[in-house]
N, C-alpha and C. Protein backbone atom coordinates (compact mmCIF):
# COMPACT_ATOMS: atom_id res chain seq x y z
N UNK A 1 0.84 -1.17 0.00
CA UNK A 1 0.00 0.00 0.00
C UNK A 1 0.89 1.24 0.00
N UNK A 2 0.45 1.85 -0.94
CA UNK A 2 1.40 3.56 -1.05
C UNK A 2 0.58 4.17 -0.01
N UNK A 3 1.31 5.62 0.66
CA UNK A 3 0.85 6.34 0.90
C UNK A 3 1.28 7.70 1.05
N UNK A 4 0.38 8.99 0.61
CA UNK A 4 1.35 10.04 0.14
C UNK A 4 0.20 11.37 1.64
N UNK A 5 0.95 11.98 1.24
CA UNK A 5 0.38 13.03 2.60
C UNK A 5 0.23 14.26 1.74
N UNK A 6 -0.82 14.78 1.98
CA UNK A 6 -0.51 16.37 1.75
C UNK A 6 -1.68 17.17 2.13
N UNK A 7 -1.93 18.61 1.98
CA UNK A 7 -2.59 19.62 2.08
C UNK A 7 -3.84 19.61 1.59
N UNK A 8 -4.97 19.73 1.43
CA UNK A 8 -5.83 19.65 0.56
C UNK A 8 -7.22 21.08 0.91
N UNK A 9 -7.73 22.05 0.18
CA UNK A 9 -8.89 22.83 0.60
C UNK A 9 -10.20 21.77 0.05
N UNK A 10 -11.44 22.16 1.33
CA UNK A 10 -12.83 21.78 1.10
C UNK A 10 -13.60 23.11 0.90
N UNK A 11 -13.91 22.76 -0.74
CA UNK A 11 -14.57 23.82 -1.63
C UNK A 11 -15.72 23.69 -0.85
N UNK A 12 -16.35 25.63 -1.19
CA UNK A 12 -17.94 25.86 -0.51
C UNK A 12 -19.12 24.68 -0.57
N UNK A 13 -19.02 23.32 -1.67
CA UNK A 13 -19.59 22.70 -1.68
C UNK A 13 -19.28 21.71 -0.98
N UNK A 14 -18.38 21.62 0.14
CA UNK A 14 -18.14 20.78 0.73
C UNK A 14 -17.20 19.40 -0.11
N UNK A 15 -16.53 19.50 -0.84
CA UNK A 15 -15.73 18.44 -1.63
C UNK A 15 -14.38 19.17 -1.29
N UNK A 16 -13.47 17.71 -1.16
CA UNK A 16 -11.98 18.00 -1.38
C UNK A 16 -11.76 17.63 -2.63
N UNK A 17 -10.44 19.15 -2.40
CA UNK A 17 -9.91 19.41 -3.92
C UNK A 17 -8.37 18.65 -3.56
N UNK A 18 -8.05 18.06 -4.07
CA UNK A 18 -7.11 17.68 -4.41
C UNK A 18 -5.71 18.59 -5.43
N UNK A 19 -4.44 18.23 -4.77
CA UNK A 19 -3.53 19.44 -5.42
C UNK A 19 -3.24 18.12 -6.94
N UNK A 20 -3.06 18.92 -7.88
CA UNK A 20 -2.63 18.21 -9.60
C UNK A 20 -2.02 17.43 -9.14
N UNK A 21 -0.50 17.57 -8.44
CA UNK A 21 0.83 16.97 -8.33
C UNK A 21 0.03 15.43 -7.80
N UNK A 22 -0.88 15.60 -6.62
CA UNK A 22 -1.41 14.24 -6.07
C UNK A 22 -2.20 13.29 -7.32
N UNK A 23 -3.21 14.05 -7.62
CA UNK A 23 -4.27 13.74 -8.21
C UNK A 23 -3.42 13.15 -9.46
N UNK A 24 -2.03 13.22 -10.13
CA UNK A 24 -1.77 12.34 -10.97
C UNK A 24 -1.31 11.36 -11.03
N UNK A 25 -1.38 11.12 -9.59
CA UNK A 25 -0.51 9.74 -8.80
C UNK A 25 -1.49 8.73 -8.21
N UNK A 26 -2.98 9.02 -8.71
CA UNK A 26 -3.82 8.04 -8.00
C UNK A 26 -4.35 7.57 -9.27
N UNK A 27 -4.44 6.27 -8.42
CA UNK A 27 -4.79 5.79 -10.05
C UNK A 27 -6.49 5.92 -10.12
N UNK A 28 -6.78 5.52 -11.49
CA UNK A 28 -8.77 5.70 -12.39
C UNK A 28 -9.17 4.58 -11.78
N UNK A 29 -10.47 4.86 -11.45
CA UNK A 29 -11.66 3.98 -11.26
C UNK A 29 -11.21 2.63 -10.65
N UNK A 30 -10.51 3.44 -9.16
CA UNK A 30 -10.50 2.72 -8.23
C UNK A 30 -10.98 2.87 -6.51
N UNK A 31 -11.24 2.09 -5.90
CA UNK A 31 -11.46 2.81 -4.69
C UNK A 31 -10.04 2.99 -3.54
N UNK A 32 -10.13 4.09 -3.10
CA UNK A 32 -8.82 4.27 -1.56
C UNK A 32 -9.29 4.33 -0.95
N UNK A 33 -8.55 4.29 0.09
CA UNK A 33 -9.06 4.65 1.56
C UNK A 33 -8.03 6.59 1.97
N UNK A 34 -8.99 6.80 2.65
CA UNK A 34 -8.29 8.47 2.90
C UNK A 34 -8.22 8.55 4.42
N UNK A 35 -7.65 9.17 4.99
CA UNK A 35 -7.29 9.68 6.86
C UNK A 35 -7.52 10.74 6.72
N UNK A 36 -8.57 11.81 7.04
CA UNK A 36 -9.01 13.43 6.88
C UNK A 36 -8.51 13.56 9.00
N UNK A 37 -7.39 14.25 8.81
CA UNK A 37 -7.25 14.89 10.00
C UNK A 37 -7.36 16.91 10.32
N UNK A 38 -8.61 16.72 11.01
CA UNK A 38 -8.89 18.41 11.43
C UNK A 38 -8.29 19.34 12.44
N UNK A 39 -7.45 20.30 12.29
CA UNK A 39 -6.73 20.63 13.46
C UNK A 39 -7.83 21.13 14.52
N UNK A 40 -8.15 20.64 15.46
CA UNK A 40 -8.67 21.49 16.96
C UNK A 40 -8.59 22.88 17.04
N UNK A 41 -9.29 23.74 17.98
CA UNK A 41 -8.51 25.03 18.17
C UNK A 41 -7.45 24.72 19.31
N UNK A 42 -6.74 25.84 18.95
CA UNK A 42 -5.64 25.54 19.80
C UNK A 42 -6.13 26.18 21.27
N UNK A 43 -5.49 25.45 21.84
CA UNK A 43 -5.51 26.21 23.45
C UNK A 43 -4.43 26.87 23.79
N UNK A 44 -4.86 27.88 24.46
CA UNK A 44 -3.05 28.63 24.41
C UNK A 44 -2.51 27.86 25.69
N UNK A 45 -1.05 28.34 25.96
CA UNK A 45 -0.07 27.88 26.19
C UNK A 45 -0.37 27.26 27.71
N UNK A 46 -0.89 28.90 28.47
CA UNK A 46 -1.17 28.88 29.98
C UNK A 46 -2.15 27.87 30.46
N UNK A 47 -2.83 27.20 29.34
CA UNK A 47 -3.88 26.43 29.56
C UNK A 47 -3.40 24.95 29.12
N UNK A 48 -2.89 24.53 28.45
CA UNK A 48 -1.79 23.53 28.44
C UNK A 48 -0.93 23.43 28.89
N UNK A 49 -0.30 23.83 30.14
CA UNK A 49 1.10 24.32 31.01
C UNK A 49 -0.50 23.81 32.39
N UNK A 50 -1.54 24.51 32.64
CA UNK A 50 -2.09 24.05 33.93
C UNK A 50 -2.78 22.75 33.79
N UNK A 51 -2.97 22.51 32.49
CA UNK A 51 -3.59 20.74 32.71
C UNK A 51 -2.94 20.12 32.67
N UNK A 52 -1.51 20.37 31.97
CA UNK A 52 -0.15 19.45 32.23
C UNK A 52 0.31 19.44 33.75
N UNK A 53 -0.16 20.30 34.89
CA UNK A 53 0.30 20.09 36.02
C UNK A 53 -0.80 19.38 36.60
N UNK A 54 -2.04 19.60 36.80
CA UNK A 54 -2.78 18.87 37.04
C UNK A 54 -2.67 16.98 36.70
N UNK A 55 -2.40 16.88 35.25
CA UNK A 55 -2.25 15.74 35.13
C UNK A 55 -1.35 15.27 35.87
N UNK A 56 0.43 15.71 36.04
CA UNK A 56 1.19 14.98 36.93
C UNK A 56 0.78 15.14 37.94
N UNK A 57 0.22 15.69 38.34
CA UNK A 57 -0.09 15.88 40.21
C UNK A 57 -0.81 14.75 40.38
N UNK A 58 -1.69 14.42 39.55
CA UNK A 58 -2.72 13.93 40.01
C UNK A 58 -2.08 12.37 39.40
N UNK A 59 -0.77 12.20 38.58
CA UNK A 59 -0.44 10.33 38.32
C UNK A 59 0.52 10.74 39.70
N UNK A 60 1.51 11.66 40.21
CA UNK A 60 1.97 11.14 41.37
C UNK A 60 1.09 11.04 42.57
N UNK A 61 -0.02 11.20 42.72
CA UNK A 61 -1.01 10.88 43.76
C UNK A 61 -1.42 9.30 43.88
N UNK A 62 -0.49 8.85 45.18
CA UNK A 62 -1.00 6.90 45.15
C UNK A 62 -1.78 6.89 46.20
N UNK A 63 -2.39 5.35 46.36
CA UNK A 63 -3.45 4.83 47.14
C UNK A 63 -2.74 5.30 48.66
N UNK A 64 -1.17 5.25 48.69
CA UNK A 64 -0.58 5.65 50.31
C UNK A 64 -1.30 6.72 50.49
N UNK A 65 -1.19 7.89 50.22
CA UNK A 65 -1.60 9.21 50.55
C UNK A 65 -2.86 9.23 50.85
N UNK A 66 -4.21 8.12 50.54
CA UNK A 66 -5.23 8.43 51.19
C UNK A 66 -5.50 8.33 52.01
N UNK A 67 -4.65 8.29 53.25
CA UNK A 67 -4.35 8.48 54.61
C UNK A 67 -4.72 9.52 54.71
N UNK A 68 -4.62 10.71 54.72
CA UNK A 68 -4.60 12.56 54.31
C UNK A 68 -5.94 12.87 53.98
N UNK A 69 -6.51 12.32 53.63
CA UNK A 69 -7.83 12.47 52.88
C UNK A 69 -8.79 11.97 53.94
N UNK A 70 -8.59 11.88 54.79
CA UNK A 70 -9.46 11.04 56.43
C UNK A 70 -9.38 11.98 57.22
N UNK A 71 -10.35 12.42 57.83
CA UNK A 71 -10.72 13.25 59.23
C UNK A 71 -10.01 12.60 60.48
């Protein structure tokens, strides 16, 4: 199985356009398979910097420590 990567715009009608250079490398009246990946919005930085601490805080948190967590 080939596989080639690239850029592609979805015209107002909702179809991908394909760039020439690709489109002469696939072959006629066959079927592919395609991977359409959509970028997310981004989150800025300060907000990926506090869920990245949260996350480690919360994998170095073990079953010992729920000692602490008791009245």
């Amino acid at each position: 199985m080939k596989a080639y990567e690239t850029s592609m715009k979805i015209t107002s009608e909702g179809k991908l356009e394909l760039p020439p250079n690709i489109t002469k490398l696939l072959p006629r009246n066959q079927m592919v398979r395609a991977i359409i990946l959509i970028p997310e919005a981004s989150e800025s930085e300060e907000a990926a910097w506090e869920r990245l601490t949260v996350e480690q805080f919360f994998n170095g948190y073990g079953e010992a420590d729920s000692i602490y967590d008791r009245k």
